[in-house]
Protein backbone atom coordinates (compact mmCIF):
# COMPACT_ATOMS: atom_id res chain seq x y z
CA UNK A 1 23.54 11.32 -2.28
CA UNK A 2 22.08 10.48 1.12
CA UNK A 3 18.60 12.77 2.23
CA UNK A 4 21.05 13.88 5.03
CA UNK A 5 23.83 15.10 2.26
CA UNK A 6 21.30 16.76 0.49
CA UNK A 7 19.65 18.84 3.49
CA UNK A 8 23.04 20.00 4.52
CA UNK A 9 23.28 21.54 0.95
CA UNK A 10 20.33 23.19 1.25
CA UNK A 11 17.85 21.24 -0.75
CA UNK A 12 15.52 20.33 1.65
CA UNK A 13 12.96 19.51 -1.10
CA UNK A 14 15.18 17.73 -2.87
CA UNK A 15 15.61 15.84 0.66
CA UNK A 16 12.40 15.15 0.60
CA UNK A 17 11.84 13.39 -2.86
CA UNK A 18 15.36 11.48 -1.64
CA UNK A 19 13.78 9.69 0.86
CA UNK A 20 10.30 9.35 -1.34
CA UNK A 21 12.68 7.44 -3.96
CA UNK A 22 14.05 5.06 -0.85
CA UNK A 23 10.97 3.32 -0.32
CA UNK A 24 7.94 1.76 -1.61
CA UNK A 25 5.37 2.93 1.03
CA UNK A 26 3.76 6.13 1.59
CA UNK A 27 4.85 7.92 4.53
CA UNK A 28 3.36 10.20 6.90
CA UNK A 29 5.46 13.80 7.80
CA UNK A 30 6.94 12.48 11.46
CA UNK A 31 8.18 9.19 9.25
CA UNK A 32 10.00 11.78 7.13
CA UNK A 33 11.24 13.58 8.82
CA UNK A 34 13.01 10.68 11.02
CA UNK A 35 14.41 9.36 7.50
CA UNK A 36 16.07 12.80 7.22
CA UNK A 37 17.40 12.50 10.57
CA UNK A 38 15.43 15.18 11.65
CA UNK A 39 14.42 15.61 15.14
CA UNK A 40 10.63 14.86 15.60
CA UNK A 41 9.88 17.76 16.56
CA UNK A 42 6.31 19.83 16.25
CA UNK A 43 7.89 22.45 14.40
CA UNK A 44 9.99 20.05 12.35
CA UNK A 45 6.94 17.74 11.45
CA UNK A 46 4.60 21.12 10.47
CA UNK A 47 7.33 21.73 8.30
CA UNK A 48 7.68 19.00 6.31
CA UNK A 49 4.17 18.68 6.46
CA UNK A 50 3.38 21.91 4.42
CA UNK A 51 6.79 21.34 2.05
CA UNK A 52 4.75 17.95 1.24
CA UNK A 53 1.37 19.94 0.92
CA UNK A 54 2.76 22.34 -1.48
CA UNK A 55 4.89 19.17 -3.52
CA UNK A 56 1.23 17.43 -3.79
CA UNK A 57 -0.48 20.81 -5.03
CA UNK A 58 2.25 20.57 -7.48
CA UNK A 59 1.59 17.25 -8.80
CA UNK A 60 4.68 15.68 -7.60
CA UNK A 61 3.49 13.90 -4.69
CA UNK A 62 -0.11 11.89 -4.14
CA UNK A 63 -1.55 11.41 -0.53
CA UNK A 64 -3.58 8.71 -0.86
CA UNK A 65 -5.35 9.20 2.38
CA UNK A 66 -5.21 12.34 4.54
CA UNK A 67 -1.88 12.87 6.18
CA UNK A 68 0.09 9.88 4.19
CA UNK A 69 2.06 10.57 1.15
CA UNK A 70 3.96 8.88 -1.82
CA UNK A 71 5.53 9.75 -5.06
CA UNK A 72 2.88 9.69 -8.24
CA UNK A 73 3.67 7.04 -10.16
C-alpha cells in the first residue's frame, strides 16, 4: 500500500514508517512530507516533525543528526 493509500485511511503514522521502508537514506520532515504528497507547508512539516519526534522517543525511529531521521536498524 502506497504512503498516500495509507494517509487516506487514516494511518498517518503508519504513512510515515511507509515511506521510512522506501528508502535507504534518512530524511528530514519537509522530505517526508513531499513523499506523502503532502503540501510543504509550515504546519504540515511541524507536524510530521513532532509525529517523528514522538516515533524516535519510542524507539522506532533514530535521527542520526538533529533534524534527519531513519528507521533503527
Amino acid at each position: 500500500m502506497l504512503a498516500a493509500e495509507l494517509q487516506a485511511a487514516g494511518g498517518r503514522t503508519a504513512a510515515l514508517l511507509a515511506v521510512f521502508a522506501q528508502t535507504d537514506r534518512p530524511l528530514r520532515a519537509r522530505g517526508v512530507c513531499e513523499a506523502m504528497g503532502l503540501e510543504p507547508a509550515p504546519n504540515n512539516i511541524n507536524d510530521v516533525r513532532l509525529k517523528l519526534k514522538r516515533l524516535t522517543g519510542r524507539n522506532i525511529l533514530a535521527e542520526p543528526e538533529p533534524g534527519l531521521f531513519a528507521l533503527r536498524p
